[in-house]
PDB file of N, CA and C in Angstrom:
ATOM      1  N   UNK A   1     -11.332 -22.242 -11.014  1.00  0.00           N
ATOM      2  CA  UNK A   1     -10.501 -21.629  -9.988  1.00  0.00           C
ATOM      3  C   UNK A   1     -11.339 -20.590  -9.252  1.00  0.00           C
ATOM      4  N   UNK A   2     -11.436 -20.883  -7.957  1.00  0.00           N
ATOM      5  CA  UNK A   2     -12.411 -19.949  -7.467  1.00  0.00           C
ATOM      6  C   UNK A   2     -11.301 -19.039  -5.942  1.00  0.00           C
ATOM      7  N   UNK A   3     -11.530 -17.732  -6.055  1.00  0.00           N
ATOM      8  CA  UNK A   3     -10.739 -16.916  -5.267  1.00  0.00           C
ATOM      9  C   UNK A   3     -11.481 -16.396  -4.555  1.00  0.00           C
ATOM     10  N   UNK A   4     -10.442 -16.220  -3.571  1.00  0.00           N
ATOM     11  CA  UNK A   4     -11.187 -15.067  -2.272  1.00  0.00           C
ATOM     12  C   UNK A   4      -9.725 -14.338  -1.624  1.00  0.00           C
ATOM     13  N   UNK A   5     -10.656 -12.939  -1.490  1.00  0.00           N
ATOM     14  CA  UNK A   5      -9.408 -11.686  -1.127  1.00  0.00           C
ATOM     15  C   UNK A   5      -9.366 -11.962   0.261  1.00  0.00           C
ATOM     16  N   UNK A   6      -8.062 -12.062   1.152  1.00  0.00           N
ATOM     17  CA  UNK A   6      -8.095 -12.724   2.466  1.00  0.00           C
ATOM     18  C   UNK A   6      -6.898 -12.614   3.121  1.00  0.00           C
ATOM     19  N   UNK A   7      -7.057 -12.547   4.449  1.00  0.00           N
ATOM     20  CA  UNK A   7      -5.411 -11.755   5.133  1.00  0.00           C
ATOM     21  C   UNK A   7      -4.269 -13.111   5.131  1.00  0.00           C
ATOM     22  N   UNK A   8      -3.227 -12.559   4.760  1.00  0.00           N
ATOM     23  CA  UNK A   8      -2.393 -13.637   5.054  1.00  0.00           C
ATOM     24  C   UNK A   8      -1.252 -12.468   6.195  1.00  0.00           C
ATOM     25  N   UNK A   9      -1.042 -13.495   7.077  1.00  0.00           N
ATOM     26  CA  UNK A   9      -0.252 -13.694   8.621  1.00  0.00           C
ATOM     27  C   UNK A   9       1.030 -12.876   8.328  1.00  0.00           C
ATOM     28  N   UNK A  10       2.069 -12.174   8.754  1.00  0.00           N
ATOM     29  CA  UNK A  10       3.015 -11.732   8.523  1.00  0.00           C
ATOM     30  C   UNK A  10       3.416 -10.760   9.889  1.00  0.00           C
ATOM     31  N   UNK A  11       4.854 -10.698  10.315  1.00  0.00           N
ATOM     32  CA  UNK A  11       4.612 -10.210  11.659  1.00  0.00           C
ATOM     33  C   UNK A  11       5.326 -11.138  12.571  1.00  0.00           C
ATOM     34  N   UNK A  12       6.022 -10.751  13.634  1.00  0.00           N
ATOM     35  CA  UNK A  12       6.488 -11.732  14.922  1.00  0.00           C
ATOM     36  C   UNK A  12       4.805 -12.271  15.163  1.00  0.00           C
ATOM     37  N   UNK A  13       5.414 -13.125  16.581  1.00  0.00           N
ATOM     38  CA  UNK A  13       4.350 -14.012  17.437  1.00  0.00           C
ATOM     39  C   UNK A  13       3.696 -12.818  18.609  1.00  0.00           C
ATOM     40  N   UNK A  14       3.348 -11.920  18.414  1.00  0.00           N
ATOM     41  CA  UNK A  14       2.813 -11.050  19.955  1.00  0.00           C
ATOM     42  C   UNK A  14       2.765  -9.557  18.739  1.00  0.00           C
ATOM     43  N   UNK A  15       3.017  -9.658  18.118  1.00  0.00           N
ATOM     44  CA  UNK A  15       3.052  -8.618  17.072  1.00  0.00           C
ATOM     45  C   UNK A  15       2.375  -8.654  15.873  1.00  0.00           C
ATOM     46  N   UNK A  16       1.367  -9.216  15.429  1.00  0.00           N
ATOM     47  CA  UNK A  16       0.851  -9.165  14.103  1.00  0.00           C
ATOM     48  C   UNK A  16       0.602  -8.312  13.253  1.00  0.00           C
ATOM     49  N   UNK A  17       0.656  -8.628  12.279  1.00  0.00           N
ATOM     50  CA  UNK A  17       0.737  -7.977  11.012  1.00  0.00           C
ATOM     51  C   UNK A  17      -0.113  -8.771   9.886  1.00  0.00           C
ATOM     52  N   UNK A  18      -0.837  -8.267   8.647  1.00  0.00           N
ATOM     53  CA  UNK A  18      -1.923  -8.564   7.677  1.00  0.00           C
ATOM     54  C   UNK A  18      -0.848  -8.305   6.343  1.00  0.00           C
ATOM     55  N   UNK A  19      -1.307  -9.052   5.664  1.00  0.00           N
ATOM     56  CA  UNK A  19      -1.070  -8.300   3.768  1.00  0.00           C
ATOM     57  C   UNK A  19      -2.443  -8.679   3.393  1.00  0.00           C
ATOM     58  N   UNK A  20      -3.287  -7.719   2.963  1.00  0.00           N
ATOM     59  CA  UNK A  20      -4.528  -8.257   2.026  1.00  0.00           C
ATOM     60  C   UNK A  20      -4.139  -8.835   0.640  1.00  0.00           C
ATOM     61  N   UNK A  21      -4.566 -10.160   0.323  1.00  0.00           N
ATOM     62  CA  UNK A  21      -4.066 -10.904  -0.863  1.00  0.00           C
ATOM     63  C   UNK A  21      -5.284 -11.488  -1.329  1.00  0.00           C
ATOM     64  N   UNK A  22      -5.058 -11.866  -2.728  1.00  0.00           N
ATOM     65  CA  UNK A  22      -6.073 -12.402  -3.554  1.00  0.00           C
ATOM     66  C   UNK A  22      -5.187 -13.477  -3.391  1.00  0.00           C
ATOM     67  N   UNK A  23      -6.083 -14.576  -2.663  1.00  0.00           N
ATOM     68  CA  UNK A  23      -5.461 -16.140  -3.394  1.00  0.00           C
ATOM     69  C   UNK A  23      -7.046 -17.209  -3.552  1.00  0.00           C
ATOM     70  N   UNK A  24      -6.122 -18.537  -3.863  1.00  0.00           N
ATOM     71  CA  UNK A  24      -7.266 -19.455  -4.454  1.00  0.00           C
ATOM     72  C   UNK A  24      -7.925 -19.813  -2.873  1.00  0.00           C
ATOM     73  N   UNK A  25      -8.708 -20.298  -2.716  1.00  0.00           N
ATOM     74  CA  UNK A  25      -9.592 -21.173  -1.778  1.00  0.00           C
ATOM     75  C   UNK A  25      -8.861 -22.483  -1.458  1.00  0.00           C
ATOM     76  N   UNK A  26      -8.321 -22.876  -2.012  1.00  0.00           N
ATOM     77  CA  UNK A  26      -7.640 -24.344  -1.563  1.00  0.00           C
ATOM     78  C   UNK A  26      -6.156 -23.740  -1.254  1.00  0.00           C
ATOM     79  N   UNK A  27      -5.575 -23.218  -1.177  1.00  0.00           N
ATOM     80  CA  UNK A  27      -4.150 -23.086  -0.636  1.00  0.00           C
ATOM     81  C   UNK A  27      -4.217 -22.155   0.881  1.00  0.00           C
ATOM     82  N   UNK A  28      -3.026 -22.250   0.967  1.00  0.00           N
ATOM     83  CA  UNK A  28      -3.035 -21.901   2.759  1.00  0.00           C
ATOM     84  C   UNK A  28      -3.192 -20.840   3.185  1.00  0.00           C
ATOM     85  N   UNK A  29      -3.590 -20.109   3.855  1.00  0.00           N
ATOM     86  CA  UNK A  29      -3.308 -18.700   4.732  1.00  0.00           C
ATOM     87  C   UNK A  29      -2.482 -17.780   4.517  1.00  0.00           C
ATOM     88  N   UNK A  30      -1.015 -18.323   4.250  1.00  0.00           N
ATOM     89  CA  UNK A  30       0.309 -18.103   4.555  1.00  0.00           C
ATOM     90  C   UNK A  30       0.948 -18.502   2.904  1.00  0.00           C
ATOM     91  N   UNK A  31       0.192 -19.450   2.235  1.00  0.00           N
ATOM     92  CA  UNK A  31       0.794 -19.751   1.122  1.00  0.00           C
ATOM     93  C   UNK A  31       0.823 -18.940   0.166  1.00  0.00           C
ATOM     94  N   UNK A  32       0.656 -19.763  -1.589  1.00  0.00           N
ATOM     95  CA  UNK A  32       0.596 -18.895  -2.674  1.00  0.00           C
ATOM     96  C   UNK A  32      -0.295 -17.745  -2.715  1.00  0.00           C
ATOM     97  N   UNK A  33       0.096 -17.009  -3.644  1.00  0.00           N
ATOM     98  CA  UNK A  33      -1.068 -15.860  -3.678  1.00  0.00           C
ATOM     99  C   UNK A  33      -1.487 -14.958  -5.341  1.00  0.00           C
ATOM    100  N   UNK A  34      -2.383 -14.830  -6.128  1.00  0.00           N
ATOM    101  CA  UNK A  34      -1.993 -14.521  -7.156  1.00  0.00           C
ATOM    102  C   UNK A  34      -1.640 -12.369  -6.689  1.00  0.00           C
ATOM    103  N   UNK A  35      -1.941 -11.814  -5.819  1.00  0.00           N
ATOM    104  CA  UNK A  35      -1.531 -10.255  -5.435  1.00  0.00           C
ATOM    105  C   UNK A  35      -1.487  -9.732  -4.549  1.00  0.00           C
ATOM    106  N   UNK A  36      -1.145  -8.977  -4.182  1.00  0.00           N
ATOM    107  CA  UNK A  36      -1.183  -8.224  -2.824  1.00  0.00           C
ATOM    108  C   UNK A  36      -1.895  -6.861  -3.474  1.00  0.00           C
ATOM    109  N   UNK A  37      -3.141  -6.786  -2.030  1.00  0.00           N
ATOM    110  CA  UNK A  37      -3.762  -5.600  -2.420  1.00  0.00           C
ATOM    111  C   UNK A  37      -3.497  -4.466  -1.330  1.00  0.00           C
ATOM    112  N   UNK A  38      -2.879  -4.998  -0.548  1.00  0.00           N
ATOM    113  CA  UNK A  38      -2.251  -3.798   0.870  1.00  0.00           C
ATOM    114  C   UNK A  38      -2.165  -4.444   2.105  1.00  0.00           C
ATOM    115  N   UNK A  39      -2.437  -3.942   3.007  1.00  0.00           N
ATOM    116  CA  UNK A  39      -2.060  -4.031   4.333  1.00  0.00           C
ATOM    117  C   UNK A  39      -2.908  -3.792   5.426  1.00  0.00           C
ATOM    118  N   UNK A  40      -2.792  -4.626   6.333  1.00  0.00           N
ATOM    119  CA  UNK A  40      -3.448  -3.976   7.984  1.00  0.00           C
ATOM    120  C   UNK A  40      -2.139  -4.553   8.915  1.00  0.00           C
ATOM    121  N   UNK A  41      -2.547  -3.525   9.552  1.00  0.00           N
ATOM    122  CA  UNK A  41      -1.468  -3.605  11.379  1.00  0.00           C
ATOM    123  C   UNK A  41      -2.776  -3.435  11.976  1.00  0.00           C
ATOM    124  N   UNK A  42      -2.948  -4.650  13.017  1.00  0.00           N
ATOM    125  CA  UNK A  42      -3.881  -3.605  14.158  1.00  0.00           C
ATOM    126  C   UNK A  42      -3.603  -3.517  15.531  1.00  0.00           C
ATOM    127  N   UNK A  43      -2.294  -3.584  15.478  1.00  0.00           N
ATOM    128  CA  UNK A  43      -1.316  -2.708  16.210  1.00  0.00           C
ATOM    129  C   UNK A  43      -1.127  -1.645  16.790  1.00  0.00           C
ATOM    130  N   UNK A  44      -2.253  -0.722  15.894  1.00  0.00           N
ATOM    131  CA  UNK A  44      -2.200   0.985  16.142  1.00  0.00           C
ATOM    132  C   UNK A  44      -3.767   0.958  16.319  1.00  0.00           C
ATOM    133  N   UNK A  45      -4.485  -0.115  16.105  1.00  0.00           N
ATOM    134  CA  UNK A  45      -5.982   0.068  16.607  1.00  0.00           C
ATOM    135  C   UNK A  45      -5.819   1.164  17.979  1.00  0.00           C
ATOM    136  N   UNK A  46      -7.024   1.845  17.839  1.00  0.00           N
ATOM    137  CA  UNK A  46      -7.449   2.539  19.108  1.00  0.00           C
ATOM    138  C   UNK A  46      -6.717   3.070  19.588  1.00  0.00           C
ATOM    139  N   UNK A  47      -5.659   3.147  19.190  1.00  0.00           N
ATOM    140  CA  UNK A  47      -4.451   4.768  19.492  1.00  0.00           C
ATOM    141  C   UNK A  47      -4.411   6.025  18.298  1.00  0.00           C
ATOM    142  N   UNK A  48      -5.312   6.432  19.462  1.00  0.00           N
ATOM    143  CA  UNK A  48      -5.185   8.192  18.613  1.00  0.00           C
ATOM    144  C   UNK A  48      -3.789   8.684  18.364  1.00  0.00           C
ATOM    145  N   UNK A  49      -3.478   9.538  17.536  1.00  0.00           N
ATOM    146  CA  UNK A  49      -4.288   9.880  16.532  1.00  0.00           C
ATOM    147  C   UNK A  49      -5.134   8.988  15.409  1.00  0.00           C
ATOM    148  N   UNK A  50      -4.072   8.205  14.942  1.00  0.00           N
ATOM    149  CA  UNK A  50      -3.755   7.201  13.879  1.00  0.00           C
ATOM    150  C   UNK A  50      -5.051   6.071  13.712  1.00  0.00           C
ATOM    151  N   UNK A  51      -5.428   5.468  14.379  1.00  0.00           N
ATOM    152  CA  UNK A  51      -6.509   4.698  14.717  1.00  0.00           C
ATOM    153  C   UNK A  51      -6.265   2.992  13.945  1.00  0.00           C
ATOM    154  N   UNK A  52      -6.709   2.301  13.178  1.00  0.00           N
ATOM    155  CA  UNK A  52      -6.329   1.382  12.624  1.00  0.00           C
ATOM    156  C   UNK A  52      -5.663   1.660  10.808  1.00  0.00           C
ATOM    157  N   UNK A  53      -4.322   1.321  10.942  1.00  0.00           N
ATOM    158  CA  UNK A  53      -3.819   1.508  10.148  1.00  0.00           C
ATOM    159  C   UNK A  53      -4.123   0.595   8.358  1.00  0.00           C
ATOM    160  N   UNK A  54      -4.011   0.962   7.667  1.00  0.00           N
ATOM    161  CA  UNK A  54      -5.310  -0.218   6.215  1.00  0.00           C
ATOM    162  C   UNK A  54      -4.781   0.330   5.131  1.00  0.00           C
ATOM    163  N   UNK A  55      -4.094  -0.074   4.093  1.00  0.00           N
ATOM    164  CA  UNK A  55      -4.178   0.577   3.272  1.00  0.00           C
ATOM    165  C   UNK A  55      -3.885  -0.680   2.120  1.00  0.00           C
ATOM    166  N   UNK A  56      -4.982   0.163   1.051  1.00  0.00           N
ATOM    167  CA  UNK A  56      -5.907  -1.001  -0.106  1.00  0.00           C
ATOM    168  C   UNK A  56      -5.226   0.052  -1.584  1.00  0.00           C
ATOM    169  N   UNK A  57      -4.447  -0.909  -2.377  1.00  0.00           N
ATOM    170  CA  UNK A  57      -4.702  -0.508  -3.885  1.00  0.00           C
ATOM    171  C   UNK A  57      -6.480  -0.486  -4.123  1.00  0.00           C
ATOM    172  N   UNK A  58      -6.830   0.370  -4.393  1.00  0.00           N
ATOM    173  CA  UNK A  58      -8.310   0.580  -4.735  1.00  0.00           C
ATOM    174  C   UNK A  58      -8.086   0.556  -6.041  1.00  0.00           C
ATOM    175  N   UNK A  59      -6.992   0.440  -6.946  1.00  0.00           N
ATOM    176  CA  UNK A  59      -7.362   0.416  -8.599  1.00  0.00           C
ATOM    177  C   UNK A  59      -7.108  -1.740  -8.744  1.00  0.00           C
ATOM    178  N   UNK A  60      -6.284  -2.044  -7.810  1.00  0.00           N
ATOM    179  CA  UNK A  60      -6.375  -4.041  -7.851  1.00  0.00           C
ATOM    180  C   UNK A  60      -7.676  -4.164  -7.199  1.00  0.00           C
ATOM    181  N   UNK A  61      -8.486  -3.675  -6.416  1.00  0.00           N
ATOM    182  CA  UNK A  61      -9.318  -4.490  -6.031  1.00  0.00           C
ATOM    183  C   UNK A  61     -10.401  -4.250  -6.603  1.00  0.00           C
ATOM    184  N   UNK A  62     -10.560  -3.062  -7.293  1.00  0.00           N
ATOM    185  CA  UNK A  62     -11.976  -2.907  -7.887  1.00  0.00           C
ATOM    186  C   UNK A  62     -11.405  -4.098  -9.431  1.00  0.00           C
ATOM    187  N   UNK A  63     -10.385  -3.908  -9.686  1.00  0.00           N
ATOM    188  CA  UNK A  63     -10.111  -4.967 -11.099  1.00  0.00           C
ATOM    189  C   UNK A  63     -10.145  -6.671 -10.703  1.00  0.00           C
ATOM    190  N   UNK A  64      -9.504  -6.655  -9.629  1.00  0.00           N
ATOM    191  CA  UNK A  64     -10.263  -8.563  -8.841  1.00  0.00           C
ATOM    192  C   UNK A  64     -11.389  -8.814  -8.350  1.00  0.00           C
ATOM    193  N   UNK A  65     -12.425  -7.712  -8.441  1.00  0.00           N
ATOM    194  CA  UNK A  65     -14.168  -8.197  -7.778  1.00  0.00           C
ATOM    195  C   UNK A  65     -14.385  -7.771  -9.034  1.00  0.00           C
ATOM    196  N   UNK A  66     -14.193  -7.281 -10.097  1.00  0.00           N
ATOM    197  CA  UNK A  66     -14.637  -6.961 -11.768  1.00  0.00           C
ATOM    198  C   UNK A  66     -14.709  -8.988 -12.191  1.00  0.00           C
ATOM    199  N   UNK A  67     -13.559  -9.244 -11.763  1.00  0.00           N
ATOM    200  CA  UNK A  67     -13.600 -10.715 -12.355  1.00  0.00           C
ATOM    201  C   UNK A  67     -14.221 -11.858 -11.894  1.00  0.00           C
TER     202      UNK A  67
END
Protein backbone atom coordinates (compact mmCIF):
# COMPACT_ATOMS: atom_id res chain seq x y z
CA UNK A 1 0.00 0.00 0.00
CA UNK A 2 1.72 2.97 -1.03
CA UNK A 3 0.38 6.66 0.14
CA UNK A 4 0.65 10.11 -0.66
CA UNK A 5 -0.52 13.27 1.48
CA UNK A 6 -2.68 15.22 -1.21
CA UNK A 7 -5.54 17.86 -1.50
CA UNK A 8 -8.83 16.56 -1.88
CA UNK A 9 -11.57 19.17 -3.63
CA UNK A 10 -14.24 20.47 -1.24
CA UNK A 11 -16.02 23.83 -1.76
CA UNK A 12 -18.77 25.21 -4.41
CA UNK A 13 -17.71 25.47 -8.27
CA UNK A 14 -16.06 29.31 -8.29
CA UNK A 15 -15.20 28.86 -4.64
CA UNK A 16 -12.65 26.28 -3.72
CA UNK A 17 -11.70 24.82 -0.91
CA UNK A 18 -8.65 21.94 0.09
CA UNK A 19 -8.67 19.27 3.07
CA UNK A 20 -5.02 17.98 3.23
CA UNK A 21 -5.50 14.06 3.41
CA UNK A 22 -3.41 11.05 3.53
CA UNK A 23 -4.85 8.63 1.00
CA UNK A 24 -3.66 5.58 -1.15
CA UNK A 25 -2.32 6.34 -4.78
CA UNK A 26 -4.93 4.37 -6.57
CA UNK A 27 -8.17 5.95 -5.28
CA UNK A 28 -9.61 9.25 -6.34
CA UNK A 29 -9.02 12.87 -5.47
CA UNK A 30 -12.31 13.20 -3.89
CA UNK A 31 -12.49 9.56 -2.65
CA UNK A 32 -11.39 7.36 0.37
CA UNK A 33 -8.94 8.67 2.66
CA UNK A 34 -7.10 7.02 5.60
CA UNK A 35 -6.92 11.19 7.59
CA UNK A 36 -7.29 14.49 7.40
CA UNK A 37 -4.32 16.53 8.22
CA UNK A 38 -5.99 20.19 7.77
CA UNK A 39 -6.88 22.57 5.40
CA UNK A 40 -6.23 25.27 2.65
CA UNK A 41 -8.69 28.04 1.27
CA UNK A 42 -6.90 30.04 -1.25
CA UNK A 43 -9.55 32.19 -1.22
CA UNK A 44 -7.87 34.64 1.15
CA UNK A 45 -4.54 34.31 -0.90
CA UNK A 46 -3.06 37.80 -1.23
CA UNK A 47 -5.51 39.64 0.95
CA UNK A 48 -3.88 41.31 3.70
CA UNK A 49 -3.97 40.95 6.50
CA UNK A 50 -4.57 37.19 6.52
CA UNK A 51 -2.65 36.07 3.42
CA UNK A 52 -3.16 32.28 2.52
CA UNK A 53 -5.07 30.58 4.96
CA UNK A 54 -3.28 26.50 5.89
CA UNK A 55 -3.63 24.90 8.69
CA UNK A 56 -1.69 21.33 9.29
CA UNK A 57 -2.01 18.91 12.46
CA UNK A 58 1.84 18.98 12.72
CA UNK A 59 1.63 16.05 15.41
CA UNK A 60 -0.45 13.58 12.09
CA UNK A 61 1.92 14.57 9.73
CA UNK A 62 5.17 14.25 11.28
CA UNK A 63 3.54 10.52 12.48
CA UNK A 64 2.45 9.73 8.45
CA UNK A 65 6.07 10.71 6.87
CA UNK A 66 7.55 8.62 10.21
CA UNK A 67 5.83 5.65 8.27
Amino acid sequence: MSIKIRLAKIGKRNAPAYKIVVAETRSKRNGKFLDILGDFNPATAGKPPTGVKVTIDKVKLDAWVQK
